[in-house]
Protein backbone atom coordinates (compact mmCIF):
# COMPACT_ATOMS: atom_id res chain seq x y z
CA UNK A 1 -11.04 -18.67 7.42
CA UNK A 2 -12.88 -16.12 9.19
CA UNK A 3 -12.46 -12.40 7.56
CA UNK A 4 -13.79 -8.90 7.84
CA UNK A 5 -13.62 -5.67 5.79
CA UNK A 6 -13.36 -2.25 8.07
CA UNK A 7 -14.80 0.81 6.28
CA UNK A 8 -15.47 4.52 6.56
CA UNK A 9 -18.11 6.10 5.58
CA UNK A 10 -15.15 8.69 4.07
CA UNK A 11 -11.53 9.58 4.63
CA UNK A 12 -10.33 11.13 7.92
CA UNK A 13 -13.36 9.23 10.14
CA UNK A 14 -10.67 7.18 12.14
CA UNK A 15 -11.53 3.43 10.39
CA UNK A 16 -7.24 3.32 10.50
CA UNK A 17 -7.10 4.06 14.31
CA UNK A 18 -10.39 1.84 14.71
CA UNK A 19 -8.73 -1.28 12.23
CA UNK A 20 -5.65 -1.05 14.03
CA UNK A 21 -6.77 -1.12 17.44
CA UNK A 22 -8.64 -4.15 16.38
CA UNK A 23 -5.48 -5.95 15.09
CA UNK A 24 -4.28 -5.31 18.14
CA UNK A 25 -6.94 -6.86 20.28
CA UNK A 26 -7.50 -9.82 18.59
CA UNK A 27 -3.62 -10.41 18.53
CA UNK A 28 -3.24 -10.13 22.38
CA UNK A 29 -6.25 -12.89 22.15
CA UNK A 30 -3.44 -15.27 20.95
CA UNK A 31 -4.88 -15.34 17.76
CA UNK A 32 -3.35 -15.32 14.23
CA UNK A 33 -4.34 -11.83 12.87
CA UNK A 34 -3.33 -11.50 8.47
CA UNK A 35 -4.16 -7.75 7.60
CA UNK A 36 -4.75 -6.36 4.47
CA UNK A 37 -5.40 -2.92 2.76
CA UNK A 38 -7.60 -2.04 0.32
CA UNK A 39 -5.80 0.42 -2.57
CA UNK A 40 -2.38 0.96 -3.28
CA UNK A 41 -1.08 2.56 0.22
CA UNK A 42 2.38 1.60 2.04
CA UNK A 43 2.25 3.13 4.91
CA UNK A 44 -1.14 1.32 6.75
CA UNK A 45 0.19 -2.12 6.17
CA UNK A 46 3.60 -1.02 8.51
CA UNK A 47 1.77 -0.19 10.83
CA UNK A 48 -0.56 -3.89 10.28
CA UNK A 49 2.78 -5.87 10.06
CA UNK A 50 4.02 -4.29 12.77
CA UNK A 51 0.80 -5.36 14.98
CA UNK A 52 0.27 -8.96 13.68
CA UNK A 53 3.92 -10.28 12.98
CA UNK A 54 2.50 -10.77 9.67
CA UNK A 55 2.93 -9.16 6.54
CA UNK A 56 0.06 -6.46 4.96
CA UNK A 57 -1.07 -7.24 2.02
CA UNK A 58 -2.52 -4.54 -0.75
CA UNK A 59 -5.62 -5.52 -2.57
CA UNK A 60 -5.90 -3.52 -5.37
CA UNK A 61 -8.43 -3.93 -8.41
CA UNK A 62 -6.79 -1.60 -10.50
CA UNK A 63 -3.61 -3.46 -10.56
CA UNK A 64 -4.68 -6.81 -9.72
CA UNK A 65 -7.99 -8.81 -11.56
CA UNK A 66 -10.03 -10.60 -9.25
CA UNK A 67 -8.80 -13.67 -9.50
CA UNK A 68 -5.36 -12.58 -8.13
CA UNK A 69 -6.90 -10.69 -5.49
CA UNK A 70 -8.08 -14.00 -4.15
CA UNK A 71 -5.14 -16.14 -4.08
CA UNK A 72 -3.49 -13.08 -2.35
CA UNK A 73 -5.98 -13.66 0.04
CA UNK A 74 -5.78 -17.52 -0.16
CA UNK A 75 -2.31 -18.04 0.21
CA UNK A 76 -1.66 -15.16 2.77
CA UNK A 77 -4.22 -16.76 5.36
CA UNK A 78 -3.51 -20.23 4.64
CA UNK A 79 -2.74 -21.05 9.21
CA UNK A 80 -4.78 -17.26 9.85
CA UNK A 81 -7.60 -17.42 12.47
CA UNK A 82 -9.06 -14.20 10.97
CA UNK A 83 -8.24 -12.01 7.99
CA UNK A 84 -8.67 -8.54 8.68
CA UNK A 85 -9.03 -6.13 5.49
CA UNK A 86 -8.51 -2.27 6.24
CA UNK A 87 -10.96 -0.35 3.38
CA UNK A 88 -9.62 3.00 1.28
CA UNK A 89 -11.28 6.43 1.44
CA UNK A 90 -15.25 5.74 1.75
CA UNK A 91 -16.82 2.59 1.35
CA UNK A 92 -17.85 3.49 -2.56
CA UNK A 93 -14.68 5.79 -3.45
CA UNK A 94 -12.99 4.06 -6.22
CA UNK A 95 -11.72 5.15 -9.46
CA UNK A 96 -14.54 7.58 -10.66
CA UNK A 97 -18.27 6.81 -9.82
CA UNK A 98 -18.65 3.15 -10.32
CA UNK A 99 -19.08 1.48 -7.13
CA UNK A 100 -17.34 -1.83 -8.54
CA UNK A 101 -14.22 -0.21 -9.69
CA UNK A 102 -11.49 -0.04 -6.91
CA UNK A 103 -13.88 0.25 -3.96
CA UNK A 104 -13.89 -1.17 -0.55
CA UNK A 105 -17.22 -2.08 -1.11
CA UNK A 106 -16.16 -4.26 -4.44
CA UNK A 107 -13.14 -6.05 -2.57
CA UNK A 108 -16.08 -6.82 0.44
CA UNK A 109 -17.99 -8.26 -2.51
CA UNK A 110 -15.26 -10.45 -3.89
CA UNK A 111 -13.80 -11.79 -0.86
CA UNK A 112 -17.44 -12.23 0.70
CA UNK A 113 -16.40 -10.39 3.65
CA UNK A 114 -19.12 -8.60 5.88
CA UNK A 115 -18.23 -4.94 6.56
CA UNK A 116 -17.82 -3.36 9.79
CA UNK A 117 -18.80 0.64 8.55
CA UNK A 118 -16.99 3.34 10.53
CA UNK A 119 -18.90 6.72 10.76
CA UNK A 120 -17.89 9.63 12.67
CA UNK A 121 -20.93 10.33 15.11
CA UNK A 122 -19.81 13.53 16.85
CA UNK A 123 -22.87 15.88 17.48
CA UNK A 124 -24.96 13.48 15.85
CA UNK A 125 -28.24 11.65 16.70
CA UNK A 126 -31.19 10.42 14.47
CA UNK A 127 -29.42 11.34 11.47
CA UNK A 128 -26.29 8.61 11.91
CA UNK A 129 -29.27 6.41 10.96
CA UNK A 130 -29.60 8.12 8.11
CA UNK A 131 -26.32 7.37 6.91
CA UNK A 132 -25.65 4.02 7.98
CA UNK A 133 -28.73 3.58 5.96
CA UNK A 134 -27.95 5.25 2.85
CA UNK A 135 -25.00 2.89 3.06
CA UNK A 136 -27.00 0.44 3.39
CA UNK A 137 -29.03 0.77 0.59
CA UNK A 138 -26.51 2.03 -1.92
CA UNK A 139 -25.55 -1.17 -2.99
CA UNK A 140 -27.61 -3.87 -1.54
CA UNK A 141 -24.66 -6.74 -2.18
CA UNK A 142 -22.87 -5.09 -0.07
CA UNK A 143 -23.22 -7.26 3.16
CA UNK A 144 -22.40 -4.36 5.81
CA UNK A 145 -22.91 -6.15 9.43
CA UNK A 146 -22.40 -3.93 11.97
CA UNK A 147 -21.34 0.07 12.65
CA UNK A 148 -18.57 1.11 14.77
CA UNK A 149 -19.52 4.60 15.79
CA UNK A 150 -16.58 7.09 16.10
CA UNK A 151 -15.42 10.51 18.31
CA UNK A 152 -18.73 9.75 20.39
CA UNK A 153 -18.17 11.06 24.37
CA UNK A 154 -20.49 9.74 26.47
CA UNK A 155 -22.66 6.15 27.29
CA UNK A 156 -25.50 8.22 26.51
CA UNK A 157 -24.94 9.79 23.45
CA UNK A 158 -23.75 6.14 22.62
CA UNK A 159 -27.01 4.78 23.26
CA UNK A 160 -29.54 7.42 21.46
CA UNK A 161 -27.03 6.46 18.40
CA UNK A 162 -27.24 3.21 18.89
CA UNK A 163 -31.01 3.06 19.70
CA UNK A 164 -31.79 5.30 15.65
CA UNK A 165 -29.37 2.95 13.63
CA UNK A 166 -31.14 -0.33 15.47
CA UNK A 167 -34.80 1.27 14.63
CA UNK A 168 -34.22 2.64 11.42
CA UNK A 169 -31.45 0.18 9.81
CA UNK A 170 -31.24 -3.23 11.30
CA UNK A 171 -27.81 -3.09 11.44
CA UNK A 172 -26.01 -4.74 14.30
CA UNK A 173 -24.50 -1.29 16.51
CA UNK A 174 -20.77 -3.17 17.44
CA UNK A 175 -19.70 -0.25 20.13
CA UNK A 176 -18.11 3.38 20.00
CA UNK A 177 -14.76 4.68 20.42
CA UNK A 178 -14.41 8.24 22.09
CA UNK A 179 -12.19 10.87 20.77
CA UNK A 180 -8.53 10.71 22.22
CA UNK A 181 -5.85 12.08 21.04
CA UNK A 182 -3.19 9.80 22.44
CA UNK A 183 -3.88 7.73 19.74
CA UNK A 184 -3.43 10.12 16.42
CA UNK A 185 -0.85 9.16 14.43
CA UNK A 186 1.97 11.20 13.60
CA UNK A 187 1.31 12.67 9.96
CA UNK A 188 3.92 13.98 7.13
CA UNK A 189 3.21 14.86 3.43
CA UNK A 190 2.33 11.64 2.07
CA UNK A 191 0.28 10.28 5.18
CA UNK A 192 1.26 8.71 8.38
CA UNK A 193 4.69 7.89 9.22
CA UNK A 194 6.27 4.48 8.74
CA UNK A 195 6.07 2.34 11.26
CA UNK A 196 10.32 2.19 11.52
CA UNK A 197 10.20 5.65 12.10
CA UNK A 198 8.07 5.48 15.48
CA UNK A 199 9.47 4.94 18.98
CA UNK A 200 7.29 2.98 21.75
CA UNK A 201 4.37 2.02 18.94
CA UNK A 202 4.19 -1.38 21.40
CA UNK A 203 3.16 0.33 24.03
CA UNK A 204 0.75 2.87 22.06
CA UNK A 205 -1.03 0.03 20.54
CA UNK A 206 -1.56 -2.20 23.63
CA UNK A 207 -2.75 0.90 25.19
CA UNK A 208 -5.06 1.13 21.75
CA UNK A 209 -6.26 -2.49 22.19
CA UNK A 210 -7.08 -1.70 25.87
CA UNK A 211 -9.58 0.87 25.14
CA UNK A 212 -11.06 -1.39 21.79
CA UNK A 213 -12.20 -3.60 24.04
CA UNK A 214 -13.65 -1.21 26.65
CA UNK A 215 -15.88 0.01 24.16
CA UNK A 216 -16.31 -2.37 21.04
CA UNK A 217 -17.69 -5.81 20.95
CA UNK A 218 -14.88 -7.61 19.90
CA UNK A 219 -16.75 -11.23 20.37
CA UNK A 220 -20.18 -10.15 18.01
CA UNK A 221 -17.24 -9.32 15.29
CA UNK A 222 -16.10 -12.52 15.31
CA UNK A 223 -18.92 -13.74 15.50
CA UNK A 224 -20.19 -11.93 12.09
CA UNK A 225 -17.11 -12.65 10.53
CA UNK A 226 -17.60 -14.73 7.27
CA UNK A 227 -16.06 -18.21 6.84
CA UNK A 228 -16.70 -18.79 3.22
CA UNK A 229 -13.91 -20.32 1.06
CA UNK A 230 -12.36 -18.37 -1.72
CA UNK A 231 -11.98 -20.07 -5.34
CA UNK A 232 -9.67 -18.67 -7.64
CA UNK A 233 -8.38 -19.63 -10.85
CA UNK A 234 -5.08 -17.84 -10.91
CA UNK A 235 -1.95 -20.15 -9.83
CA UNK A 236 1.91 -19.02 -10.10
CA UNK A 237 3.03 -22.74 -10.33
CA UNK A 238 3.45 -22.49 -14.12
CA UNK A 239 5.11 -18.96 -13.97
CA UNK A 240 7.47 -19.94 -11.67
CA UNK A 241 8.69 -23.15 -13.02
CA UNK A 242 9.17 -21.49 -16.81
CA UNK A 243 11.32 -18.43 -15.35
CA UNK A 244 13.24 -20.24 -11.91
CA UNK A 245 16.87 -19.23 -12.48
CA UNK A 246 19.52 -20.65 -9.87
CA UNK A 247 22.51 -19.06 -8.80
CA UNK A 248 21.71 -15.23 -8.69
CA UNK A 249 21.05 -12.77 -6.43
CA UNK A 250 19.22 -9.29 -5.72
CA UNK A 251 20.35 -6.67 -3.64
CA UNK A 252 16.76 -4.59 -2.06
CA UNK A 253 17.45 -1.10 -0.48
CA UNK A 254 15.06 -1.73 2.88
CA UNK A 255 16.10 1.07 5.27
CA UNK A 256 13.88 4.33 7.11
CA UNK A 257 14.16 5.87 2.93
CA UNK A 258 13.33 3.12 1.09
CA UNK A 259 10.67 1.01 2.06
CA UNK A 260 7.39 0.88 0.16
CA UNK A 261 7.41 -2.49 -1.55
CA UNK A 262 4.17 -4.56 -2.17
CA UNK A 263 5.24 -7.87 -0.46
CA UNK A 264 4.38 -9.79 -2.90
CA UNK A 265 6.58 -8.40 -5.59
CA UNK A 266 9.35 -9.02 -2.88
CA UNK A 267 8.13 -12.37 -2.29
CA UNK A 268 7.73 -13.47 -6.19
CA UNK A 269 11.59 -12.48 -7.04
CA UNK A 270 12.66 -15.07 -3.47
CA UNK A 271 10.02 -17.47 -5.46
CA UNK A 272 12.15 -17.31 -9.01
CA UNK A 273 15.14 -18.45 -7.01
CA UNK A 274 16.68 -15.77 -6.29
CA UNK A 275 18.13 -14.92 -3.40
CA UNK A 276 17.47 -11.54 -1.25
CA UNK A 277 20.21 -9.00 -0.21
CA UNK A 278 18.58 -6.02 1.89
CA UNK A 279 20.53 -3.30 2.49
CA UNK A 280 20.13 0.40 3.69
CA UNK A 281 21.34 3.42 1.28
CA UNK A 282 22.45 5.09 4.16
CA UNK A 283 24.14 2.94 6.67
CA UNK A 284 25.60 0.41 4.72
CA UNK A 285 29.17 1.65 2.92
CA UNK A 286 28.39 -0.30 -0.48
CA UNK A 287 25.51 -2.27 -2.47
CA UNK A 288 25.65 -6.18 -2.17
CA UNK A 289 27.27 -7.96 -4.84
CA UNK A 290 24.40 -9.27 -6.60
CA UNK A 291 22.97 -9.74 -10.16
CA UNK A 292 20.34 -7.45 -9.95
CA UNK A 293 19.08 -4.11 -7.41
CA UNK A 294 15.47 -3.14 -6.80
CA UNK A 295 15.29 0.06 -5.14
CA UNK A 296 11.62 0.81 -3.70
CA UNK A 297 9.85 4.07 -2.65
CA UNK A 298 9.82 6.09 0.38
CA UNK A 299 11.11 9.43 1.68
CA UNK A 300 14.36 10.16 0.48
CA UNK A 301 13.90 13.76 1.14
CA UNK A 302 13.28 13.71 4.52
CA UNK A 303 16.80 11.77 4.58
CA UNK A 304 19.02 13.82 2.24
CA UNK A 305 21.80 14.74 4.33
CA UNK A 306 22.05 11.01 5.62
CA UNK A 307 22.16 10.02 1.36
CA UNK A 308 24.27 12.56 0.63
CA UNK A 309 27.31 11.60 3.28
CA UNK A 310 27.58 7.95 2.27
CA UNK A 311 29.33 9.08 -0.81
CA UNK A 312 31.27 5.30 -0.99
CA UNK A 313 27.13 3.64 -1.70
CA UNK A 314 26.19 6.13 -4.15
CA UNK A 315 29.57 5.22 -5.92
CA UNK A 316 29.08 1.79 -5.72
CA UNK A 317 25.37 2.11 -7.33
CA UNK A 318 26.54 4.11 -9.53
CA UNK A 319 29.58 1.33 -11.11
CA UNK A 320 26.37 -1.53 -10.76
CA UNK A 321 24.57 0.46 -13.51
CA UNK A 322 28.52 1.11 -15.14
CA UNK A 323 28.57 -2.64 -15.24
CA UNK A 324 25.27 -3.25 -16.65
CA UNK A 325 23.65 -4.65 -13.88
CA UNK A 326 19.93 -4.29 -13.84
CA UNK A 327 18.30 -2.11 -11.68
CA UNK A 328 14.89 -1.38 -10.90
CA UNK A 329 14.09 2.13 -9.04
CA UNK A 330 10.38 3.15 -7.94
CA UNK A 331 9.36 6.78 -6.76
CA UNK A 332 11.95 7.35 -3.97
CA UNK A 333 14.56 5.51 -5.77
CA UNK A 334 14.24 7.45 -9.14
CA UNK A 335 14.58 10.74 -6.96
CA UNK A 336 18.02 9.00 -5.34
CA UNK A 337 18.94 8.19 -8.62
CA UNK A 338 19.32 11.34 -10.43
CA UNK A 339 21.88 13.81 -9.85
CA UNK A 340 20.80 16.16 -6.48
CA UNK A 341 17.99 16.66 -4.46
CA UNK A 342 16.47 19.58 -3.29
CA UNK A 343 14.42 19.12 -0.05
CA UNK A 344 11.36 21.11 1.04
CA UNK A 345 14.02 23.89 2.80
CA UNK A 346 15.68 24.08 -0.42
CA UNK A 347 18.59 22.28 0.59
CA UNK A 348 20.39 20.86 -2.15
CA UNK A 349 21.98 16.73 -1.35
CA UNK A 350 24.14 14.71 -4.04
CA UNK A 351 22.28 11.25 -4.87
CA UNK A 352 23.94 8.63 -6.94
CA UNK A 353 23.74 10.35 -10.66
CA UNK A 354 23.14 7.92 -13.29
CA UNK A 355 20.73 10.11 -15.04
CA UNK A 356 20.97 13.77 -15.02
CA UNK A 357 18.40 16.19 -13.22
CA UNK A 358 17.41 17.38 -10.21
CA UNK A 359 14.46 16.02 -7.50
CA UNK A 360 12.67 19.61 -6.21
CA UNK A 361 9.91 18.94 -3.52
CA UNK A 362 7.04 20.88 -3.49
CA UNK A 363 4.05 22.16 -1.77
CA UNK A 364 1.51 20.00 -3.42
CA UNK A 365 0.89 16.56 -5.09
CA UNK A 366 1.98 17.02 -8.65
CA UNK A 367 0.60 13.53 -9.64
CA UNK A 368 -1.91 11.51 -7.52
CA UNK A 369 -4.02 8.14 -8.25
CA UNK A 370 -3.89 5.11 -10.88
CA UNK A 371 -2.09 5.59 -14.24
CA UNK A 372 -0.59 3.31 -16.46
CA UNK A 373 2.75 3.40 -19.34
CA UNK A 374 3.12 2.35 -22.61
CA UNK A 375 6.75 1.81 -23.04
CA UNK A 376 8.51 3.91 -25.86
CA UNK A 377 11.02 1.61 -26.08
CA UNK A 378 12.59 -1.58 -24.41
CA UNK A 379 13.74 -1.14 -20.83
CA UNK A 380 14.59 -3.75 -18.34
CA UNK A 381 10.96 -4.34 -18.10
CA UNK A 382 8.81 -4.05 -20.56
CA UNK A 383 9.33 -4.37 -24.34
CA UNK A 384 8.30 -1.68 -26.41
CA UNK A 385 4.35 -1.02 -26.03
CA UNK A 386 3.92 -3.35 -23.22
CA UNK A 387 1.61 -1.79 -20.47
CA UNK A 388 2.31 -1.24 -16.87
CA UNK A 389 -0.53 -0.06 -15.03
CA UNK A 390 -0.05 1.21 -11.30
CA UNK A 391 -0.20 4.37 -8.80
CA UNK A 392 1.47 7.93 -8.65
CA UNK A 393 1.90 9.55 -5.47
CA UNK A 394 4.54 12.11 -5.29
CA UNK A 395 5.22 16.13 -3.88
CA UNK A 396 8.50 15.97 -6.28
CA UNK A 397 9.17 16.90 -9.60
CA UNK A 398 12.08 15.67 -11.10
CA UNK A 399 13.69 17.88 -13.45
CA UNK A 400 15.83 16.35 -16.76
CA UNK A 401 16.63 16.74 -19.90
CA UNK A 402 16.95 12.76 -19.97
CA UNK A 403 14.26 11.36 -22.70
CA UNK A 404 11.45 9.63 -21.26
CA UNK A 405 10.64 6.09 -21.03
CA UNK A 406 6.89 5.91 -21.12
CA UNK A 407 3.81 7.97 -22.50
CA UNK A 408 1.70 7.79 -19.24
CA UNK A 409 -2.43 7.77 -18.83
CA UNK A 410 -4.79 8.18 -16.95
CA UNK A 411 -8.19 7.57 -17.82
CA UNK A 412 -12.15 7.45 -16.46
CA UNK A 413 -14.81 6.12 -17.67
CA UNK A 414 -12.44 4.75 -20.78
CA UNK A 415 -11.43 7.57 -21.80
CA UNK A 416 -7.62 8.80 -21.32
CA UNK A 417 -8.34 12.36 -19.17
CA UNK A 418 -4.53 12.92 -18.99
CA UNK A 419 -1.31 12.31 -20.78
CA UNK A 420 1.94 13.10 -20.05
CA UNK A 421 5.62 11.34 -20.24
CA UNK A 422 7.19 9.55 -17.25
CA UNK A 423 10.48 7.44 -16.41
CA UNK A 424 13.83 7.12 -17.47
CA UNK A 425 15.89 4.43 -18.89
CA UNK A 426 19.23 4.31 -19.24
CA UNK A 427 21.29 0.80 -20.23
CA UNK A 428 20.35 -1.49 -18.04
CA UNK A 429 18.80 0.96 -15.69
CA UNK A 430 15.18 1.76 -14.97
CA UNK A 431 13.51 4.64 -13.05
CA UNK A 432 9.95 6.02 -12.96
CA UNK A 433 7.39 7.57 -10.29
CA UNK A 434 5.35 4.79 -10.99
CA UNK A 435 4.33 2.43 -7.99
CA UNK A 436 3.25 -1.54 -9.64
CA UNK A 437 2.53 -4.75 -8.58
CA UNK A 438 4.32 -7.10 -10.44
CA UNK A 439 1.51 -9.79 -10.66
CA UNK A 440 -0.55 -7.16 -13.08
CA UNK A 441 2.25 -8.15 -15.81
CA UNK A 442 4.34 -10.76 -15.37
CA UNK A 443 5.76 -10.51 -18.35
CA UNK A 444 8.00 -7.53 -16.94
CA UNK A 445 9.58 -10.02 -14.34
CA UNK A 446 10.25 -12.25 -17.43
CA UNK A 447 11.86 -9.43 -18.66
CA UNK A 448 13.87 -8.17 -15.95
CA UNK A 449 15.19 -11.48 -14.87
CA UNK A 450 16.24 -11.60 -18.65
CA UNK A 451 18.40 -8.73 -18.55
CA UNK A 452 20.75 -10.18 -15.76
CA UNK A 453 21.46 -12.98 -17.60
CA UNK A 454 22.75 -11.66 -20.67
């Protein structure tokens, strides 16, 4: 299994633009492209899925220990030709300073993936060497083998870069990409659009690929793509067999509001036997009849008005949670279900109002990176103290009186740096801002799938 790892040097450098428009040239070379991303992010993999015909998967070693990391890997590129692994942020941004803690450069490490290092090269000359080599050296484990160099103009320019990294580095130079705007990505308050949301993004990236492979090597990356195996000790066999219930079903909001799920969590509920309703919050006049609703992240703000007029599926949530039917609501879906939402124009939209308050959107990110809860009591999943670690990510604030669910942390270093309470649970009913992977505690699954069949 051949695989690569596509970093920058630092956010904003283009390594998105530059890993997609590689997804998109090996695809059109008939080959079987599985992307991944580094971190906790939604919206890259939609556009990666929407490339490859393949679902994006997160790596993230704040949620995930190594060893699941791996059989992500393992059992995602099982009949790939090449895994291709989009980095976060810089190559060493992680979760404070330590370069093995959430860093692109740590994944790279696990997976034994070379990395291909993005840097942005515009008015530069000597001095990219410079830092292509202080990449380099940083962390000498790091296998980086080869530099894509960014926003350059010309051949020439391209060639005095390439000439410093070759004399000073010994790193393999794999081409240059020149600055065009036809290929920015539309951009809203919590990155780049979903991929739903785009018309003609067929066209754009064939257009993308085109231009890859005028001025990047795409033959010396495969060709310094690693083929070692990947051992890991972590197997769902057992999991599975203990919890497999038969006969029961989940209805999953997936529409242009709701749709930030980590595929796998998606993937593990199909794997327990149960089977998968989709449905959209806004076109669809009522939620599935199923045993239990999951209702992801996403941007219902942007879609009030469309929430607001399908007044029959808000009722219909609503008499699930009546009836004690377990549901599950992350980010997005905590702000559809309270009581309004108030959008960035201060317009005010009714959501479904099982707990009482009021979503307000604001002008900055009131939370932002890896957190975990401690449960203050039992909720539909986790027992009281259990841990669930993942990601915040949110302009909103929801305002309640409702008590909360969870005293939430965040911590560096080991020691807790903030503290504050998060979530809402009500009956059978859960709701926080907090993004997780289900595979960091499977025990919550246990407990959710518990819940529905009482």
């Amino acid at each position: 299994m051949k695989k690569i790892l596509i970093a920058g040097t630092n956010s904003g450098v283009g390594k998105t633009t530059i890993s997609l428009g590689i997804m998109q040239a090996l695809t059109k070379r008939n080959m079987k492209v599985q992307p991944y991303k580094v971190g906790p992010d939604y919206i890259d993999p939609s556009y990666h899925t929407f490339i490859t015909g393949r679902y994006s998967r997160n790596l993230d070693s704040y949620m995930l220990d190594d060893e699941k990391i791996k059989y992500i890997v393992n059992e995602a590129s099982k009949d790939a030709d090449i895994s291709v692994v989009e980095g976060v942020m810089g190559l060493y941004d992680g979760l404070g300073i330590d370069l093995n803690s959430c860093t692109s450069s740590y994944v790279s490490k696990l997976l034994k993936a070379p990395v291909i290092l993005v840097i942005n090269a515009k008015a530069m000359a000597a001095s990219a060497a410079a830092m292509v080599l202080g990449y380099k050296e940083l962390d000498k484990d790091v296998n980086i083998g080869g530099v894509i160099l960014n926003n350059v103009k010309s051949k020439s320019h391209y060639e005095i870069l390439k000439q410093a990294i070759n004399t000073y580095c010994k790193v393999e130079v794999l081409g240059y990409f020149p600055p065009n705007s036809e290929f920015s990505l539309e951009s809203r308050h919590l990155g780049l659009v979903p991929s739903v949301e785009i018309d003609s993004l067929k066209s754009k990236f064939n257009n993308l690929a085109d231009e890859i492979e005028k001025y990047i090597d795409i033959d010396k990356i495969l060709e310094i793509s690693d083929m070692q195996e990947l051992e890991s000790n972590f197997n769902l066999d057992n999991f599975i067999n203990k919890n497999r219930i038969e006969n029961k079903s989940i209805a999953i909001a997936y529409d242009k509001a709701f749709n930030f799920y980590y595929r796998e969590n998606v993937e593990l509920l199909d794997k327990l036997g149960l089977e998968i309703k989709y449905f959209s919050p806004i076109e669809d006049k009522e939620v599935p009849v199923a045993d239990y609703i999951y209702i992801g992240g996403g941007f219902p703000e942007i879609f009030g008005e469309e929430l607001d007029k399908n007044e029959s599926m808000r009722l219909s949530i609503k008499k699930a949670h009546k009836n004690n039917i377990p549901i599950y609501a992350e980010c997005g879906g905590l702000m559809y279900l309270g009581e309004r939402l108030l959008d960035k124009d201060n317009k005010e939209y009714e959501m479904v109002g099982i707990f009482k308050g009021t979503s307000k959107m604001t002008a900055s990110l009131k939370r932002f990176g890896y957190c975990y809860g401690e449960a203050k009591e039992d909720t539909v999943l986790s027992r009281k103290d259990q841990i669930i670690k993942g990601h915040e990510f949110h302009h909103s604030i929801f305002e309640s009186n409702e008590p909360c669910a969870y005293i939430m942390r965040k911590e560096r270093a080991g020691k807790v740096i903030d503290e504050w309470e998060g979530g809402y649970s009500k009956g059978n009913t859960l709701a926080t801002y907090l993004h997780t992977h289900f595979y960091n505690n499977l025990q919550c699954i246990e407990n959710f799938l518990i819940r529905g069949s009482k």
